[in-house]
Protein backbone atom coordinates (compact mmCIF):
# COMPACT_ATOMS: atom_id res chain seq x y z
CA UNK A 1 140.31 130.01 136.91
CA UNK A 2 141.59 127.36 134.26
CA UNK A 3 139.84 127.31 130.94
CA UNK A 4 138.83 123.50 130.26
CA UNK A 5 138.82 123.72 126.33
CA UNK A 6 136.87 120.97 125.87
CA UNK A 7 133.07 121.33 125.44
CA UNK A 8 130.17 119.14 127.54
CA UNK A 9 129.33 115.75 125.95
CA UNK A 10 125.93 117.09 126.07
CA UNK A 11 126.34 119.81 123.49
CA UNK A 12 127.57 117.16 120.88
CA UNK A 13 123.86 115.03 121.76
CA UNK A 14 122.06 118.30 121.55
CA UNK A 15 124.40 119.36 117.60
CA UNK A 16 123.02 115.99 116.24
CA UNK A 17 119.14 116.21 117.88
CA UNK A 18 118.89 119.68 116.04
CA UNK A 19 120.42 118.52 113.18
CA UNK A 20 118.14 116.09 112.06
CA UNK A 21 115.60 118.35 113.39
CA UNK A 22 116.24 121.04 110.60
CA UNK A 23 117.36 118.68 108.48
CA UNK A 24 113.12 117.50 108.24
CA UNK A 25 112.33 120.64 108.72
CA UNK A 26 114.31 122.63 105.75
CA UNK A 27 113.84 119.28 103.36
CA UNK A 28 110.23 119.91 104.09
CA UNK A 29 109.96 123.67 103.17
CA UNK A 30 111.86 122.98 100.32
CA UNK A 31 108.96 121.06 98.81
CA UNK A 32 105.93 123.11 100.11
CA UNK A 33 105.52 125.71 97.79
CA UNK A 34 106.33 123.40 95.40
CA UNK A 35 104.04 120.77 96.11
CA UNK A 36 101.00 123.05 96.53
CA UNK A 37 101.00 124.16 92.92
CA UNK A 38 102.11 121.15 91.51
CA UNK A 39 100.34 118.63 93.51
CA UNK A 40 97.30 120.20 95.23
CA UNK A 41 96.90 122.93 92.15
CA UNK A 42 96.84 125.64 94.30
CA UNK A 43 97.42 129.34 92.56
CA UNK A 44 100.61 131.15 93.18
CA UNK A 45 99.41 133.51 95.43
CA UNK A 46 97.60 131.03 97.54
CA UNK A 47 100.87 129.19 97.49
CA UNK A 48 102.72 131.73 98.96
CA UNK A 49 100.26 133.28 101.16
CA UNK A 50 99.80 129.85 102.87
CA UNK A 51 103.57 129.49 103.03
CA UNK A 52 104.01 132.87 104.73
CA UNK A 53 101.27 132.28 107.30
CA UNK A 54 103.23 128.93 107.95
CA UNK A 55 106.58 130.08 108.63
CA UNK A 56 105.28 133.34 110.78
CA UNK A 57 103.48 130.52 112.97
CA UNK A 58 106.55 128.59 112.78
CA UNK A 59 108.23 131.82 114.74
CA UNK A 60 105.52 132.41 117.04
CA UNK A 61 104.60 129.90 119.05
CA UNK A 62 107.85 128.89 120.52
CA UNK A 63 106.63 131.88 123.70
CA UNK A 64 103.70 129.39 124.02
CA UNK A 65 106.10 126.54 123.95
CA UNK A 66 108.50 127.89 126.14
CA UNK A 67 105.95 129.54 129.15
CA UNK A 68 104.67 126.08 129.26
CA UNK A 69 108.42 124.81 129.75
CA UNK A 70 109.17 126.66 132.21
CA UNK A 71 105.98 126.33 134.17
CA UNK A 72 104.57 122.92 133.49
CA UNK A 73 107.03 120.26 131.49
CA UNK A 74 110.64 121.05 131.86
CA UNK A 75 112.56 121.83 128.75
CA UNK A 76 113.67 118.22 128.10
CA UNK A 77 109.62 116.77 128.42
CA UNK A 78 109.30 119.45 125.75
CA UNK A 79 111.34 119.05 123.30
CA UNK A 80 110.56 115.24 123.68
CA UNK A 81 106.89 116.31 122.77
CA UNK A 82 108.04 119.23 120.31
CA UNK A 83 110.05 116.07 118.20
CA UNK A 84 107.28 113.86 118.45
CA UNK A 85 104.45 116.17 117.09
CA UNK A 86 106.91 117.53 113.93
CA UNK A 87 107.58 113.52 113.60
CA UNK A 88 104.07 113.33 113.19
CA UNK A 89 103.52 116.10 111.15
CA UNK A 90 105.98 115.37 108.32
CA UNK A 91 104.03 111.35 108.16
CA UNK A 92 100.85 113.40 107.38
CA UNK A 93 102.19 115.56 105.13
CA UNK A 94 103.25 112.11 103.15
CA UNK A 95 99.66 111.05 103.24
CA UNK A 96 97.91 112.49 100.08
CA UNK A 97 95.22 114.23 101.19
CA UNK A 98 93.98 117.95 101.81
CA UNK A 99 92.22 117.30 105.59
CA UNK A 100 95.90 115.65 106.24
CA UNK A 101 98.32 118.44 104.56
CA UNK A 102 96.85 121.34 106.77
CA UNK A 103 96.65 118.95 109.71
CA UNK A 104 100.22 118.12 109.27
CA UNK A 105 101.01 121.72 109.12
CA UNK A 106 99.28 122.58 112.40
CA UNK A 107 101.26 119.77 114.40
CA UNK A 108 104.68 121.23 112.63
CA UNK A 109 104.16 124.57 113.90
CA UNK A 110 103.14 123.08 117.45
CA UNK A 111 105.95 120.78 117.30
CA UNK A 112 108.23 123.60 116.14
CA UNK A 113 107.05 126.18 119.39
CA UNK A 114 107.68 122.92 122.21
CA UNK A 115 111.38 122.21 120.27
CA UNK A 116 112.97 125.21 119.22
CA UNK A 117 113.14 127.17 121.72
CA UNK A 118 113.72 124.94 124.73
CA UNK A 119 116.36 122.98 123.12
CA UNK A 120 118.75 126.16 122.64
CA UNK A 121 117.66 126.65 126.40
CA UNK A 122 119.38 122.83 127.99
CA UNK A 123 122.88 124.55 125.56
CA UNK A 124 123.11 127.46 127.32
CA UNK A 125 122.46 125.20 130.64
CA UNK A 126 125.74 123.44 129.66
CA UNK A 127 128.05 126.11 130.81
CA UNK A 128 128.08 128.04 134.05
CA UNK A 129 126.65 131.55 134.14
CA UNK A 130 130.23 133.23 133.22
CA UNK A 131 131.56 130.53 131.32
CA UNK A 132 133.70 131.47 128.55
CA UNK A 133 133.07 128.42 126.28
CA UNK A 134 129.52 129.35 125.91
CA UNK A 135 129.42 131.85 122.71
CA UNK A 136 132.07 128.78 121.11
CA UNK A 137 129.33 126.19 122.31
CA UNK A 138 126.58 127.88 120.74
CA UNK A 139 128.38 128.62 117.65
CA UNK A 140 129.06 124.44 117.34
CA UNK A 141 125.50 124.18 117.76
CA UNK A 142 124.75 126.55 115.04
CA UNK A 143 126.56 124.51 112.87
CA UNK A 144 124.28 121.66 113.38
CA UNK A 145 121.71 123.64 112.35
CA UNK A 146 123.03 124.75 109.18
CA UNK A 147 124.44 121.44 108.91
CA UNK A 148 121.13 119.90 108.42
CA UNK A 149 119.79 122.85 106.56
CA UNK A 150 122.65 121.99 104.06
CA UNK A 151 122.07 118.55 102.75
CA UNK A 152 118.49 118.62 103.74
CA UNK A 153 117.28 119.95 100.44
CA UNK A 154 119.32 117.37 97.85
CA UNK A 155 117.90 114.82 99.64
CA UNK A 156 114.20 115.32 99.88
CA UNK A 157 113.83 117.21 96.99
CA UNK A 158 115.39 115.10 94.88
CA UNK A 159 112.85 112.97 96.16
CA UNK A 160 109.86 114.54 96.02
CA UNK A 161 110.35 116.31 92.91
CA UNK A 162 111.81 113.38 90.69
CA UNK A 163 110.22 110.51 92.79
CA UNK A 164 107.26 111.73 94.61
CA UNK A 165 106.03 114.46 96.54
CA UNK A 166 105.61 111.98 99.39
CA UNK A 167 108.65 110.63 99.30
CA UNK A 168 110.12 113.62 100.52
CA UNK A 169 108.23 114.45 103.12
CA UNK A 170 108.68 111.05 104.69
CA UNK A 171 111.81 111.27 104.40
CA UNK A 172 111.94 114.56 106.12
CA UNK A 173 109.65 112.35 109.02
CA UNK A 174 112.35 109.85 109.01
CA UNK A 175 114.75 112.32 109.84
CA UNK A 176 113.07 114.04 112.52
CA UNK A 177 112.58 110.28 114.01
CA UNK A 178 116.36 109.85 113.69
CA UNK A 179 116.75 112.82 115.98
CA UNK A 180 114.07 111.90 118.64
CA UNK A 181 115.92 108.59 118.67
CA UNK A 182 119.28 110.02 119.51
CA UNK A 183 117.74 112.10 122.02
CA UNK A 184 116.15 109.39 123.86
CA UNK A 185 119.62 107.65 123.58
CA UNK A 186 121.60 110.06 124.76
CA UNK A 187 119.50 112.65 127.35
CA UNK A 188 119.78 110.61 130.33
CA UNK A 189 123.23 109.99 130.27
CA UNK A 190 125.07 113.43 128.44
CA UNK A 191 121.95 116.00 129.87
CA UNK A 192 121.86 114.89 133.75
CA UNK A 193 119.75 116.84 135.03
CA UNK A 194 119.82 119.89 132.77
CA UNK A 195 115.89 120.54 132.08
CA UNK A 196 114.21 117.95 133.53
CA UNK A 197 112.25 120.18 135.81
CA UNK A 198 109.75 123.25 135.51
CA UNK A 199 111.60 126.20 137.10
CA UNK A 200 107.72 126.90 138.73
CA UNK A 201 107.94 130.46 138.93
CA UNK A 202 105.45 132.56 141.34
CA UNK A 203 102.42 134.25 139.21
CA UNK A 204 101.32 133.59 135.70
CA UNK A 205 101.82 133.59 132.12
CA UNK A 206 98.13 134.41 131.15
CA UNK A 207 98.47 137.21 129.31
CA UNK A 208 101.46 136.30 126.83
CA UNK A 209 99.71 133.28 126.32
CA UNK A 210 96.47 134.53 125.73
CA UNK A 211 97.85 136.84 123.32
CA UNK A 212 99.62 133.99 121.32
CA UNK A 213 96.80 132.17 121.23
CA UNK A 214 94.64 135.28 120.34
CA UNK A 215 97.31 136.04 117.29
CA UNK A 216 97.15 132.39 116.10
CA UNK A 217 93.38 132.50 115.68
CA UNK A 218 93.94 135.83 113.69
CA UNK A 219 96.31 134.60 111.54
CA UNK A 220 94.58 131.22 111.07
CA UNK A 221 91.53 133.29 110.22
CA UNK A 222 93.60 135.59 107.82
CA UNK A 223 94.23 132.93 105.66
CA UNK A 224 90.85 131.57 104.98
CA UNK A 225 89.31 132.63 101.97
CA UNK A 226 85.35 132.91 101.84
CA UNK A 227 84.05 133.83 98.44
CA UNK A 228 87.11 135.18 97.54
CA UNK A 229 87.16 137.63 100.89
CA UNK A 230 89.78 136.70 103.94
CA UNK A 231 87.94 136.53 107.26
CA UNK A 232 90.08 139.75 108.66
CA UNK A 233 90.41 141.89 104.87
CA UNK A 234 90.68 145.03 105.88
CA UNK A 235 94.56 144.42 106.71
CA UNK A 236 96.62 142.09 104.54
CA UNK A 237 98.29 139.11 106.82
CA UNK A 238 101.74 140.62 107.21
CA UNK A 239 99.67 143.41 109.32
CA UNK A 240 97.96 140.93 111.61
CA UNK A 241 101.56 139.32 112.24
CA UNK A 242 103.39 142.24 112.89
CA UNK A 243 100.79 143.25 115.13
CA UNK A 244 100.92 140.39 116.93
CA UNK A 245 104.96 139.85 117.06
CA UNK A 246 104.63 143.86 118.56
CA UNK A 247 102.02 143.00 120.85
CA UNK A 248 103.16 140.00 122.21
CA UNK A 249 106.90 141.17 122.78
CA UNK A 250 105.53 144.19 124.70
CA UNK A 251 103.26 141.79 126.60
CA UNK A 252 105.93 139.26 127.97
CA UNK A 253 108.48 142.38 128.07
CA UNK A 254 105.89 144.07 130.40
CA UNK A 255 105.06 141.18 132.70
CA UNK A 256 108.85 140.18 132.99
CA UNK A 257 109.48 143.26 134.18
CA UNK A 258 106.63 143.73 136.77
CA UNK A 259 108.14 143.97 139.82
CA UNK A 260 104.66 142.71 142.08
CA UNK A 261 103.65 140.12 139.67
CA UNK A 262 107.48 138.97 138.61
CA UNK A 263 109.70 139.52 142.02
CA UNK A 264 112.18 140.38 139.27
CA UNK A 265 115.28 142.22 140.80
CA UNK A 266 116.36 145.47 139.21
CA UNK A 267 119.59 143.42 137.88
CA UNK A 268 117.28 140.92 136.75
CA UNK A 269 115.23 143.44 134.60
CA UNK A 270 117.87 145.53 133.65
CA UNK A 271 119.29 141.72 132.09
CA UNK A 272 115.58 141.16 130.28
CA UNK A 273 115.58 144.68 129.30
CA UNK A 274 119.19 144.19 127.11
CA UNK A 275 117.62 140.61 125.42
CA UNK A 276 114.93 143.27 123.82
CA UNK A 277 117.44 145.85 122.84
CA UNK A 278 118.90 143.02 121.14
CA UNK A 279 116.42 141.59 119.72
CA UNK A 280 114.96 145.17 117.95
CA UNK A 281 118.66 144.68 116.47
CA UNK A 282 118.52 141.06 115.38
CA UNK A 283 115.06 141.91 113.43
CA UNK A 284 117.04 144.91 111.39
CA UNK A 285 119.66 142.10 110.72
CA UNK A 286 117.07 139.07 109.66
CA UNK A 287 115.00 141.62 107.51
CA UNK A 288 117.93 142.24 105.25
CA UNK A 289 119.52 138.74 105.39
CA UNK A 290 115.99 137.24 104.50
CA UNK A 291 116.44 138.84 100.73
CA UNK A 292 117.83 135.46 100.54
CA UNK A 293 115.14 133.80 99.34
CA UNK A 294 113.47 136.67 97.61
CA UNK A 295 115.36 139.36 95.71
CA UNK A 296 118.87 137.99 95.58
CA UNK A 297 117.22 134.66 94.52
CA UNK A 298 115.26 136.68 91.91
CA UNK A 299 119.08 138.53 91.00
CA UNK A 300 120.38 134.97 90.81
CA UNK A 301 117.75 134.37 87.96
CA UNK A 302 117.46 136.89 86.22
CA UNK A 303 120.76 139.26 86.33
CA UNK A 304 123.19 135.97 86.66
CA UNK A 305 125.09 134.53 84.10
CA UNK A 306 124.72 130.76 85.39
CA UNK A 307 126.01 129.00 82.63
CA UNK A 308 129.08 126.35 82.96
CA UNK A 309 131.00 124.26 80.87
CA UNK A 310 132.17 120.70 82.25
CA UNK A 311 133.98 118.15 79.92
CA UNK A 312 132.49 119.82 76.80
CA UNK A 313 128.83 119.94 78.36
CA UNK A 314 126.76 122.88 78.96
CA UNK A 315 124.73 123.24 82.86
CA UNK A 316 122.72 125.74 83.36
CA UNK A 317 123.24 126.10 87.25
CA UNK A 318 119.59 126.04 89.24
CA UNK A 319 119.09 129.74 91.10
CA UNK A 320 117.73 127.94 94.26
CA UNK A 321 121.15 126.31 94.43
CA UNK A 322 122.92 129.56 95.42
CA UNK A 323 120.86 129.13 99.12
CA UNK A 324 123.00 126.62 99.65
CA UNK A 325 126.01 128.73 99.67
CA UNK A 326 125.14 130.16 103.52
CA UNK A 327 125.08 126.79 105.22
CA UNK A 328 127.83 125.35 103.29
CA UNK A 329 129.88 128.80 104.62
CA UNK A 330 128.51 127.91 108.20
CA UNK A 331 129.88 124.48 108.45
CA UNK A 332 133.34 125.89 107.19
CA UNK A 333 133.81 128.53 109.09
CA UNK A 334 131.83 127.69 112.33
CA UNK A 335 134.53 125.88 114.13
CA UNK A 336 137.09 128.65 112.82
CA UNK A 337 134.91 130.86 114.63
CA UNK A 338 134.04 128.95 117.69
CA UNK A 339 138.09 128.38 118.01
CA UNK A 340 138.86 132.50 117.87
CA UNK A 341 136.21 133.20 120.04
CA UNK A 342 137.81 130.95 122.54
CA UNK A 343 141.30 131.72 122.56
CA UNK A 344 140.11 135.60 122.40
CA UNK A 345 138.82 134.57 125.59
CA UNK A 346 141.72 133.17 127.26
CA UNK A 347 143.38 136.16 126.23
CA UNK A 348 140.52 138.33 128.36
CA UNK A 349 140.27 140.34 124.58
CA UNK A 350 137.03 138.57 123.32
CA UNK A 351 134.31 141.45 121.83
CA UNK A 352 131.20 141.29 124.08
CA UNK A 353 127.73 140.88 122.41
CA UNK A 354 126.75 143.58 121.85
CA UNK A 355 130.11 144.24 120.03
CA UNK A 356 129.43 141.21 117.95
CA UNK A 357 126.09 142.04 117.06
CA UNK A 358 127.76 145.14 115.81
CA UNK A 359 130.09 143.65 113.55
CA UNK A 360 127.46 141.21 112.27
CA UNK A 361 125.30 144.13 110.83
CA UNK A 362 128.38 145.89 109.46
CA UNK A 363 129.74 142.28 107.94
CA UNK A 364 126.03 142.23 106.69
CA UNK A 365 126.35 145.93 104.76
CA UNK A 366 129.49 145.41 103.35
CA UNK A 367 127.97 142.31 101.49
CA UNK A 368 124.69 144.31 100.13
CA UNK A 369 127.32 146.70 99.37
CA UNK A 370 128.95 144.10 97.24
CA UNK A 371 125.49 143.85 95.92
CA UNK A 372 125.09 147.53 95.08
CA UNK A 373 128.56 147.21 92.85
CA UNK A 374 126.82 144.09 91.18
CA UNK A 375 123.29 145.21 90.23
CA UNK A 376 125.23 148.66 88.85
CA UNK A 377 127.35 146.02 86.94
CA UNK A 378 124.54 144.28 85.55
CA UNK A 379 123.19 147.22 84.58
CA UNK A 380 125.87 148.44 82.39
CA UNK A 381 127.02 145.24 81.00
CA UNK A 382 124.07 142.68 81.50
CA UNK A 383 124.22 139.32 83.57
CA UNK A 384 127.06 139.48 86.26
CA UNK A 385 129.33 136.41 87.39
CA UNK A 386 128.57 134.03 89.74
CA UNK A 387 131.18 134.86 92.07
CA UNK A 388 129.32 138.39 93.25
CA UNK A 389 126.64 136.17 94.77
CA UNK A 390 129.28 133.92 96.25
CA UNK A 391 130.99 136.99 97.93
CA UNK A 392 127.41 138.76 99.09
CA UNK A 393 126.91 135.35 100.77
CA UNK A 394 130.13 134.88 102.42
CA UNK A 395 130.08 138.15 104.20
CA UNK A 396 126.24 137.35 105.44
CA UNK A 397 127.57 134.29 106.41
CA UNK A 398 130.08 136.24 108.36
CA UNK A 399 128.14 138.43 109.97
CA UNK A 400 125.26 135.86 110.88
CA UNK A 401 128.53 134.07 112.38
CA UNK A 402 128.49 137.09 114.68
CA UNK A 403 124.91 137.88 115.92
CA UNK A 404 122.72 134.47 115.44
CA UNK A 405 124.37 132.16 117.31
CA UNK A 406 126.18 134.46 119.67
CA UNK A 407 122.18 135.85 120.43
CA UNK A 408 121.04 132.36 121.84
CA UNK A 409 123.55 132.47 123.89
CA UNK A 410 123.16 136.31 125.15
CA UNK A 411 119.45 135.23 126.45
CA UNK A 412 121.02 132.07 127.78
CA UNK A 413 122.81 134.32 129.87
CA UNK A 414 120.84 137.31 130.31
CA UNK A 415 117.33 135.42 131.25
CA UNK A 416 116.30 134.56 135.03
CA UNK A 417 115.90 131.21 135.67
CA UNK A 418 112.11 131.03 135.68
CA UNK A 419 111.90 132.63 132.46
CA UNK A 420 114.33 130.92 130.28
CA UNK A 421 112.33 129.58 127.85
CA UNK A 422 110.08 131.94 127.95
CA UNK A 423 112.71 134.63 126.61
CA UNK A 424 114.01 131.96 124.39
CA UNK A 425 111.02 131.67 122.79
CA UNK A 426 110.10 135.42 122.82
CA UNK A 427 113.95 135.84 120.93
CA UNK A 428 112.49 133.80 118.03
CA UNK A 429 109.83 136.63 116.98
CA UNK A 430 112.32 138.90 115.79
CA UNK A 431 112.55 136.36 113.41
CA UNK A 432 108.69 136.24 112.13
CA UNK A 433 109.07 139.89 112.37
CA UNK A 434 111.42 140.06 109.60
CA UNK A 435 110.10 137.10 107.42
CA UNK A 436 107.11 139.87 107.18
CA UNK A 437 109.32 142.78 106.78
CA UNK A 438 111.71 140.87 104.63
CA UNK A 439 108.76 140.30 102.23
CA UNK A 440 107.27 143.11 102.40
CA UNK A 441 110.47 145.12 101.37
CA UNK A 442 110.85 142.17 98.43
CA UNK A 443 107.75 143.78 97.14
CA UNK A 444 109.66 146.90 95.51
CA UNK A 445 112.30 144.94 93.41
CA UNK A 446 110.86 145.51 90.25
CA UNK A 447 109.49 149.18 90.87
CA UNK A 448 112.71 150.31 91.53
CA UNK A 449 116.16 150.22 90.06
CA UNK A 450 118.41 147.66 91.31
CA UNK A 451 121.32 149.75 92.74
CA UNK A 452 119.17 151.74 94.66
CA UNK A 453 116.75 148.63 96.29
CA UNK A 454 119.84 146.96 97.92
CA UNK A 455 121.55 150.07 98.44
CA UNK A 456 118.54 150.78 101.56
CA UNK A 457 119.31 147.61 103.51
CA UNK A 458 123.11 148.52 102.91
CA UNK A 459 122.10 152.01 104.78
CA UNK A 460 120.62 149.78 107.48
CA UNK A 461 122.75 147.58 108.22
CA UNK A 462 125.28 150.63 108.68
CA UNK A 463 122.99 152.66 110.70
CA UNK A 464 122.09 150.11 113.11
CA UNK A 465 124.96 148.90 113.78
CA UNK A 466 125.94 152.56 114.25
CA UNK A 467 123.28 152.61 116.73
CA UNK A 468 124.33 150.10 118.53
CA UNK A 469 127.82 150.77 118.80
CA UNK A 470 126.44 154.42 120.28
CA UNK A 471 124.05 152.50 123.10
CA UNK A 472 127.03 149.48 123.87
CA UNK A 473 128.24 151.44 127.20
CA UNK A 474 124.75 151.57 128.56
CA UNK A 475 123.95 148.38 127.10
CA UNK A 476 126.81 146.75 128.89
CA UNK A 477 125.88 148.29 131.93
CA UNK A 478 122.56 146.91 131.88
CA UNK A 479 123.93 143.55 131.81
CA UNK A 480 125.96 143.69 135.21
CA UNK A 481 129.29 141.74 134.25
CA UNK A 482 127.13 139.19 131.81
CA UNK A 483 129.94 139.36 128.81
């Protein structure tokens, strides 16, 4: 068959939609934190446990957004909606008021669970089933993401923190309107009719749903403080969530795979079966690369020697800026990969994904192992150079390059029609997993020396990807011909 290199006109609609999509919603979390001390004088720790509870919603409900997809709305209804509540959301965040800045917050994480997860679905509609453009596609659309991820930050909190607070999360609104209004440009005539209906399957979705909704309340709960107490205090929040991420993934894992209830074929479960394999691997990957924001931020401040010299002047460069390293990496090397994966293609030599998966947790050790020489550096001779954090990013970068966007486009593959976005979503919880994980792990990097904390993500990220290099046969089996 010939290879048309060229790409649908749809994916290059759906690049700029998500763009501007995590454009509002990174230039938003930028602030957050930020703007609840600051603004509404909340504590530290209330700070931060609010933000935590936030972003594990964030991750959740996209399995309620994407059962009610697939059996009610259609994908492209839903991410119309999705768009139009996060819209919404970042308007009330601009609104000074308390009432308004946890309403905002609940339409964001609604808006995020209709959006996210139904939008990488209509990408992976693009392409037929064994198309080999599709891993290239997805990585395009991955650099969309980071893309908007990229400038996002400059812009609204430059904003908000030397203009106002408000200012940057309307313009953080304005950009998710910017989106919606190049979607509702573009859908009819790019999409066709990729999403427009519910795929309708036979039986239903209660108990996945029920579940999510069940965890929500918890969590919601969790975070209340009466007197001082939290509603649910004999576990601490991170418990509840991992719970739930556990609970729900064996729930929609379980009723995907019910033969009666499902009419699933053995292929077909077999496929579902290799999107959770995968996804217990993506959460060992996103626990370790989510030191990002907490200890190799905290290395960046307090074990970096930031200083710089320009025409005579001294700058003190910010540690927050160093998090913009990874998405300025992704839209460099993005297309570079997105171009090798394709001609590896043509040349029938392209790694399959769980191959690439493999590589993106080794890519991942080598750079803690980078890590490992820099904290032992520090140690000896006191603040290290700038350019160890550079490198530690660039191979994360790498190996992200390898597993995140080349995942969306494994369940793309791997998931039965009626359950598309359903899987989609259920992908994302491996990443509230290891936002818990991630934290909880950030915990120990003052109780222990340096070397040794980022020496145990650099064991696994080796050991996993060990792991998976051992189960790849089977694995591959599993996913009868998928590549």
């Amino acid at each position: 068959m010939m290879i048309h290199k060229n790409h649908p006109k749809g994916l290059f609609l759906l690049f700029f939609v998500e763009m501007w999509e995590r454009f509002s919603y990174y230039g938003m979390r930028a602030l957050l934190v930020l703007y609840m001390v600051h603004f509404l004088m909340f504590t530290h720790e209330k700070a931060v446990h609010i933000y935590g509870w936030y972003t594990g919603m964030v991750y959740l409900t996209p399995l309620l957004g994407g059962y009610i997809a697939d059996r009610y709305l259609g994908q492209r209804a839903s991410i119309l909606l999705g768009g139009t509540l996060m819209a919404l959301g970042h308007f009330a965040m601009a609104l000074p008021s308390l009432p308004f800045f946890f309403g905002a917050m609940m339409l964001l994480i609604m808006g995020n669970g209709f959006f996210k997860p139904n939008i990488s679905t209509i990408v992976g509609k693009l392409y037929e089933e064994n198309d080999p453009r599709r891993d290239a596609g997805f990585t395009i659309f991955y650099m969309g993401i980071n893309l908007g991820a990229m400038f996002s930050p400059f812009v609204c909190s430059t904003l908000g923190e030397m203009v106002g607070w408000h200012w940057g999360f309307g313009a953080a609104g304005v950009g998710m309107v910017l989106g919606l209004a190049m979607y509702l440009w573009g859908q009819k005539a790019l999409l066709g009719e990729h999403g427009l209906k519910p795929a309708k399957p036979q039986g239903s979705y209660w108990v996945p749903v029920s579940l999510t909704a069940l965890m929500a309340l918890l969590l919601t709960a969790n975070s209340l403080e009466f007197n001082g107490f939290t509603v649910f205090g004999l576990l601490p929040g991170w418990a509840y969530a991992l719970l739930g991420v556990l609970v729900l993934t064996g729930a929609a894992y379980a009723y995907a795979g019910h033969p009666e209830k499902s009419g699933l074929t053995r292929v077909e479960k077999q496929r579902i079966a290799v999107i959770f394999i995968m996804l217990f691997f993506s959460t060992f990957f996103w626990t370790a690369f989510e030191q990002a924001g907490s200890s190799l931020t905290l290395f960046a401040d307090g074990a970096t020697n930031r200083n710089l010299f320009l025409f005579g002047r001294h700058f003190l460069v910010p540690a927050g800026w160093f998090q913009s390293l990874n998405p300025f990496y992704i839209v460099v090397l993005a297309p570079l990969f997105s171009r090798m994966w394709m001609d590896l293609g043509e040349k029938n030599r392209e790694p399959s994904s769980p191959i690439k998966f493999a590589m993106g947790l080794g890519l991942l050790a080598v750079g803690f192992v980078v890590m490992v020489a820099a904290a032992a550096s520090y140690q000896k001779y006191g603040p290290v150079s700038m350019v160890w954090l550079a490198a530690v990013y660039l191979f994360h970068t790498l190996g992200e390059l390898c597993l995140s966007p080349v995942g969306l486009s494994l369940v793309t593959k791997l998931a039965p029609a009626q359950f598309g976005s359903l899987l989609m979503g259920t992908w994302f919880l491996s990443s509230s997993a290891a936002g818990f994980f991630g934290g909880l792990f950030a915990g120990n990097y003052d109780t222990m020396s340096h070397t040794t904390f980022f020496l145990i993500p650099t064991a696994t990220g080796l050991f996993s990807a060990s792991l998976l290099l051992l189960m790849t046969p089977k694995i591959r089996k599993w996913m009868h011909g998928v590549h």
